[in-house]
N, C-alpha and C. Protein backbone atom coordinates (compact mmCIF):
# COMPACT_ATOMS: atom_id res chain seq x y z
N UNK A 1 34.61 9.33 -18.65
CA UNK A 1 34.45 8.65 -19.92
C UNK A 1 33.34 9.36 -20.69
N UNK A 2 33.29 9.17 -21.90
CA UNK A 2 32.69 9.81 -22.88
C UNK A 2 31.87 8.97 -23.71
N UNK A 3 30.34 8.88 -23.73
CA UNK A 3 29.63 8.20 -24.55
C UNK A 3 28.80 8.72 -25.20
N UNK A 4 29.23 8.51 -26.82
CA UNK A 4 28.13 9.04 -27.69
C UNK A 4 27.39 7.67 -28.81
N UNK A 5 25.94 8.24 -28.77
CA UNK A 5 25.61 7.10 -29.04
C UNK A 5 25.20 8.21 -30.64
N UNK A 6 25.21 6.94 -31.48
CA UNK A 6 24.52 7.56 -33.11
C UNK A 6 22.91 7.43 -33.25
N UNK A 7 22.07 8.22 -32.91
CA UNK A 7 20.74 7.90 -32.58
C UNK A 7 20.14 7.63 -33.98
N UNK A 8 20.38 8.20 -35.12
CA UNK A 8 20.28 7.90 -36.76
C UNK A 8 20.09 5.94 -36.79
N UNK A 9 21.20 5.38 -35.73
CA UNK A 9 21.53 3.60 -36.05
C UNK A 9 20.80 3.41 -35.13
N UNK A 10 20.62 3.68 -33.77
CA UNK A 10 19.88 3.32 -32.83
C UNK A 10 18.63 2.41 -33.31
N UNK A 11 18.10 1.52 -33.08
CA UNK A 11 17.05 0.47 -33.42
C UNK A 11 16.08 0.60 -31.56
N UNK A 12 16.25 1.20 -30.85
CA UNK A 12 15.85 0.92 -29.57
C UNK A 12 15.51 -0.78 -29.15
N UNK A 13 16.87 -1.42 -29.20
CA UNK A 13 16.58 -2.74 -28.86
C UNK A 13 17.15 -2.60 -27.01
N UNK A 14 17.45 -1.46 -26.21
CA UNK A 14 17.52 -1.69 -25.37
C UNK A 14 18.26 -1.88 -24.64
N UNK A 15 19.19 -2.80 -25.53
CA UNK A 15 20.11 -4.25 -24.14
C UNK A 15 21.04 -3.07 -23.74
N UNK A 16 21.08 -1.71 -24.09
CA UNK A 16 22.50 -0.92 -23.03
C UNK A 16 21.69 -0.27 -22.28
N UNK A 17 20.14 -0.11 -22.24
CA UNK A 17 19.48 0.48 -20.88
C UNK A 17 19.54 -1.08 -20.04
N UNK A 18 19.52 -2.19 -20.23
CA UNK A 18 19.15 -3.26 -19.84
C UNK A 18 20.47 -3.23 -18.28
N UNK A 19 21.58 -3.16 -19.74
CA UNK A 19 23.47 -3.48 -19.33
C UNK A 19 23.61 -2.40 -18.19
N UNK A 20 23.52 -0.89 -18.70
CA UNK A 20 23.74 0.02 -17.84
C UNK A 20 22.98 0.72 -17.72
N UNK A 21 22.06 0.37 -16.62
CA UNK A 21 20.94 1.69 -16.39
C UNK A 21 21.21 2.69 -16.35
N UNK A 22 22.29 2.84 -15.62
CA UNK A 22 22.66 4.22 -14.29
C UNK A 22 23.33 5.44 -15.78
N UNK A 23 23.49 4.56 -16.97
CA UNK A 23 23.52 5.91 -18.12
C UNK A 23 22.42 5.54 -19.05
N UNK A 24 21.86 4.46 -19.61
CA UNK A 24 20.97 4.68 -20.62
C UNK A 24 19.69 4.24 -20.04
N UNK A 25 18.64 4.83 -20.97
CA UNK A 25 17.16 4.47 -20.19
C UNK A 25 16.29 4.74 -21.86
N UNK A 26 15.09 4.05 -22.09
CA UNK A 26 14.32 3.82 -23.08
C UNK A 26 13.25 5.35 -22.41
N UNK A 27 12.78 5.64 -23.29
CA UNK A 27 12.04 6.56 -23.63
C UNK A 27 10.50 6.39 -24.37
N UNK A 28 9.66 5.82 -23.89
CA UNK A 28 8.69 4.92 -24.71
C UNK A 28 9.71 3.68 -25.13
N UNK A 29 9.16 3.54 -26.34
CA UNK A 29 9.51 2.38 -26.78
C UNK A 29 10.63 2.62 -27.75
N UNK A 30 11.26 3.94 -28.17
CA UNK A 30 12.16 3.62 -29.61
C UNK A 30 13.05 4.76 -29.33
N UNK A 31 13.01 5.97 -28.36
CA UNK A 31 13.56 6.73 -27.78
C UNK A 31 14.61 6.22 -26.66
N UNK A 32 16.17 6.61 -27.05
CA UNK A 32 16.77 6.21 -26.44
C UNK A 32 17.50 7.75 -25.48
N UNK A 33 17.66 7.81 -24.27
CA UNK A 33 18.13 8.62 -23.62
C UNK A 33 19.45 7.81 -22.56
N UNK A 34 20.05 9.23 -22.62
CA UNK A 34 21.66 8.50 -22.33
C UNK A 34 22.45 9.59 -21.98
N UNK A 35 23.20 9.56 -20.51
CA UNK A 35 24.16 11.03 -20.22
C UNK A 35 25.32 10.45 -20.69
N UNK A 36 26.26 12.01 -21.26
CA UNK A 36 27.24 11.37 -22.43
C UNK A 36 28.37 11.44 -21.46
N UNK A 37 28.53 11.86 -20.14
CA UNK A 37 29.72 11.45 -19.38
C UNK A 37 29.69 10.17 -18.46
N UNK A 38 30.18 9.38 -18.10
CA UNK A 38 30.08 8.69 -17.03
C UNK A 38 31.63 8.36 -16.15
N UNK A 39 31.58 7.89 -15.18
CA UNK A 39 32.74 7.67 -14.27
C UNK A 39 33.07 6.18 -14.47
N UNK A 40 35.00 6.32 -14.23
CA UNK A 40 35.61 5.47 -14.36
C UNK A 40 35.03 4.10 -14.29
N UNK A 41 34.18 4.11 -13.06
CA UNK A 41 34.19 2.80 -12.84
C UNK A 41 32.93 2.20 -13.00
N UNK A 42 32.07 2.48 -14.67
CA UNK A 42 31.31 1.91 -15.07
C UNK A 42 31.76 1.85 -16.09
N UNK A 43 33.27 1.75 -16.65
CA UNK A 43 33.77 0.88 -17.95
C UNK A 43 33.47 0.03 -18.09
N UNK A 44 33.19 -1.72 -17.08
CA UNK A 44 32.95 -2.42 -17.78
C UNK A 44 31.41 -2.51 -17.95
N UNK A 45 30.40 -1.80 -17.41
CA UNK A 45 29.04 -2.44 -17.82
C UNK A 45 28.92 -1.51 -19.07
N UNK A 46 29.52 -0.12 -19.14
CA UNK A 46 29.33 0.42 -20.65
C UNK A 46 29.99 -0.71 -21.57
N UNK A 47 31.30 -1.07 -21.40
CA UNK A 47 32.07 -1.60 -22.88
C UNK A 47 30.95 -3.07 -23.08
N UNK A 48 30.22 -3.58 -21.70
CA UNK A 48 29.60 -4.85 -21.95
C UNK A 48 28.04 -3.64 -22.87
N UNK A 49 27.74 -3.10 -22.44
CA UNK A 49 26.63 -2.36 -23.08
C UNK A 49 27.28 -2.10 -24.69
N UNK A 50 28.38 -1.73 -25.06
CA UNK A 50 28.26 -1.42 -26.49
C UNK A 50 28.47 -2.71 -27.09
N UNK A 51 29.11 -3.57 -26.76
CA UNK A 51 29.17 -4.70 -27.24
C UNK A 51 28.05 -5.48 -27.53
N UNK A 52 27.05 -5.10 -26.85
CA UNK A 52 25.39 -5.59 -27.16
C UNK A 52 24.59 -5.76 -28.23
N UNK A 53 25.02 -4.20 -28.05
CA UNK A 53 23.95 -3.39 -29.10
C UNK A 53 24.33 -3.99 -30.51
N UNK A 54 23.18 -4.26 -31.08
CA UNK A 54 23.20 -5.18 -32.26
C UNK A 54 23.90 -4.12 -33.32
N UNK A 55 23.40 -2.84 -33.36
CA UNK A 55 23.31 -2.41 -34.38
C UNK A 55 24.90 -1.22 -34.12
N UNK A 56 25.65 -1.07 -33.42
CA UNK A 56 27.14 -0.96 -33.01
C UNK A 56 26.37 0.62 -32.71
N UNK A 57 25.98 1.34 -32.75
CA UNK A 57 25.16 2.50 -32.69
C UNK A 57 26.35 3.28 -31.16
N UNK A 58 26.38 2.56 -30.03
CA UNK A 58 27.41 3.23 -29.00
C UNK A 58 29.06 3.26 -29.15
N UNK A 59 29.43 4.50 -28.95
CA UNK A 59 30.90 4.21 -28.96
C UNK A 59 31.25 5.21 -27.67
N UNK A 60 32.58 4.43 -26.81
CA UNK A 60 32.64 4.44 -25.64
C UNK A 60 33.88 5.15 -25.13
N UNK A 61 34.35 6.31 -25.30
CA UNK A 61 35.61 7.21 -25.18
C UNK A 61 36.31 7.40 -23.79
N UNK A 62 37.26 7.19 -23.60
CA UNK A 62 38.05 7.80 -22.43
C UNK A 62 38.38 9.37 -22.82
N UNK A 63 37.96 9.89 -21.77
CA UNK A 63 38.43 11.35 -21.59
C UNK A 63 39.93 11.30 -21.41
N UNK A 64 40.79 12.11 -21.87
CA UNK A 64 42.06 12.28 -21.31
C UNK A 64 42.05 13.46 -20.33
N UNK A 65 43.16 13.57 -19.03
CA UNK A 65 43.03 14.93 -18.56
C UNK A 65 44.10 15.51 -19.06
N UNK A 66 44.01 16.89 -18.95
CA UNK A 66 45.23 17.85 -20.07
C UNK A 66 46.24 17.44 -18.90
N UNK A 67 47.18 17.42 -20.08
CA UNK A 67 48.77 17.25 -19.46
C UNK A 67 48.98 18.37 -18.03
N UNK A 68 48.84 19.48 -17.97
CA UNK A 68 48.64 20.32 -16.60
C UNK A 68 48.24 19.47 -15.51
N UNK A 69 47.21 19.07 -15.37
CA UNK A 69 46.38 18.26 -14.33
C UNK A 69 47.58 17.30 -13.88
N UNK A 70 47.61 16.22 -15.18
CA UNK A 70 48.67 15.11 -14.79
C UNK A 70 50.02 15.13 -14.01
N UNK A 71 50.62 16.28 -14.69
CA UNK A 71 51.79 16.10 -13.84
C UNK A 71 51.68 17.49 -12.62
N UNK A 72 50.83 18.43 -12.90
CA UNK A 72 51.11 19.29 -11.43
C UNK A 72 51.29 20.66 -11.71
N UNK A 73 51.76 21.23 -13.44
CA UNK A 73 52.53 22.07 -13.66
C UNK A 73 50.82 23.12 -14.00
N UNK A 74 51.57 24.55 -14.35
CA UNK A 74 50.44 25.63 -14.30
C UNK A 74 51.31 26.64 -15.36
């Protein structure tokens, strides 16, 4: 999965370092730091993390894998 956050809207209120540590973390107080990939199976504390954020600032992407991968072919 793919998360990019708009640091321009960012307000550092937190609640998605709060929601999901294991990708976002505060930086002092107004610095927000955040790895922009994460694995499947922290969809729901990210989608509960963007849903938080007051100021809509996260948006939360599924990677697709290229059609090759999916079915087998080369």
């Amino acid at each position: 999965m793919r998360i990019v956050v708009d640091l321009n809207r960012c307000q550092g209120y937190a609640q998605c370092a709060f929601l999901a540590p294991e990708v976002f973390a505060m930086h002092g107080e107004e610095a927000l730091l955040y790895r922009p990939e994460a694995d499947e199976a922290q969809r729901e504390k990210l989608a509960q993390a963007a849903a938080a954020c007051p100021v809509q600032a996260i948006l939360v992407d599924a990677v697709d894998a290229p059609a090759e991968a999916v079915s087998g072919e080369r």
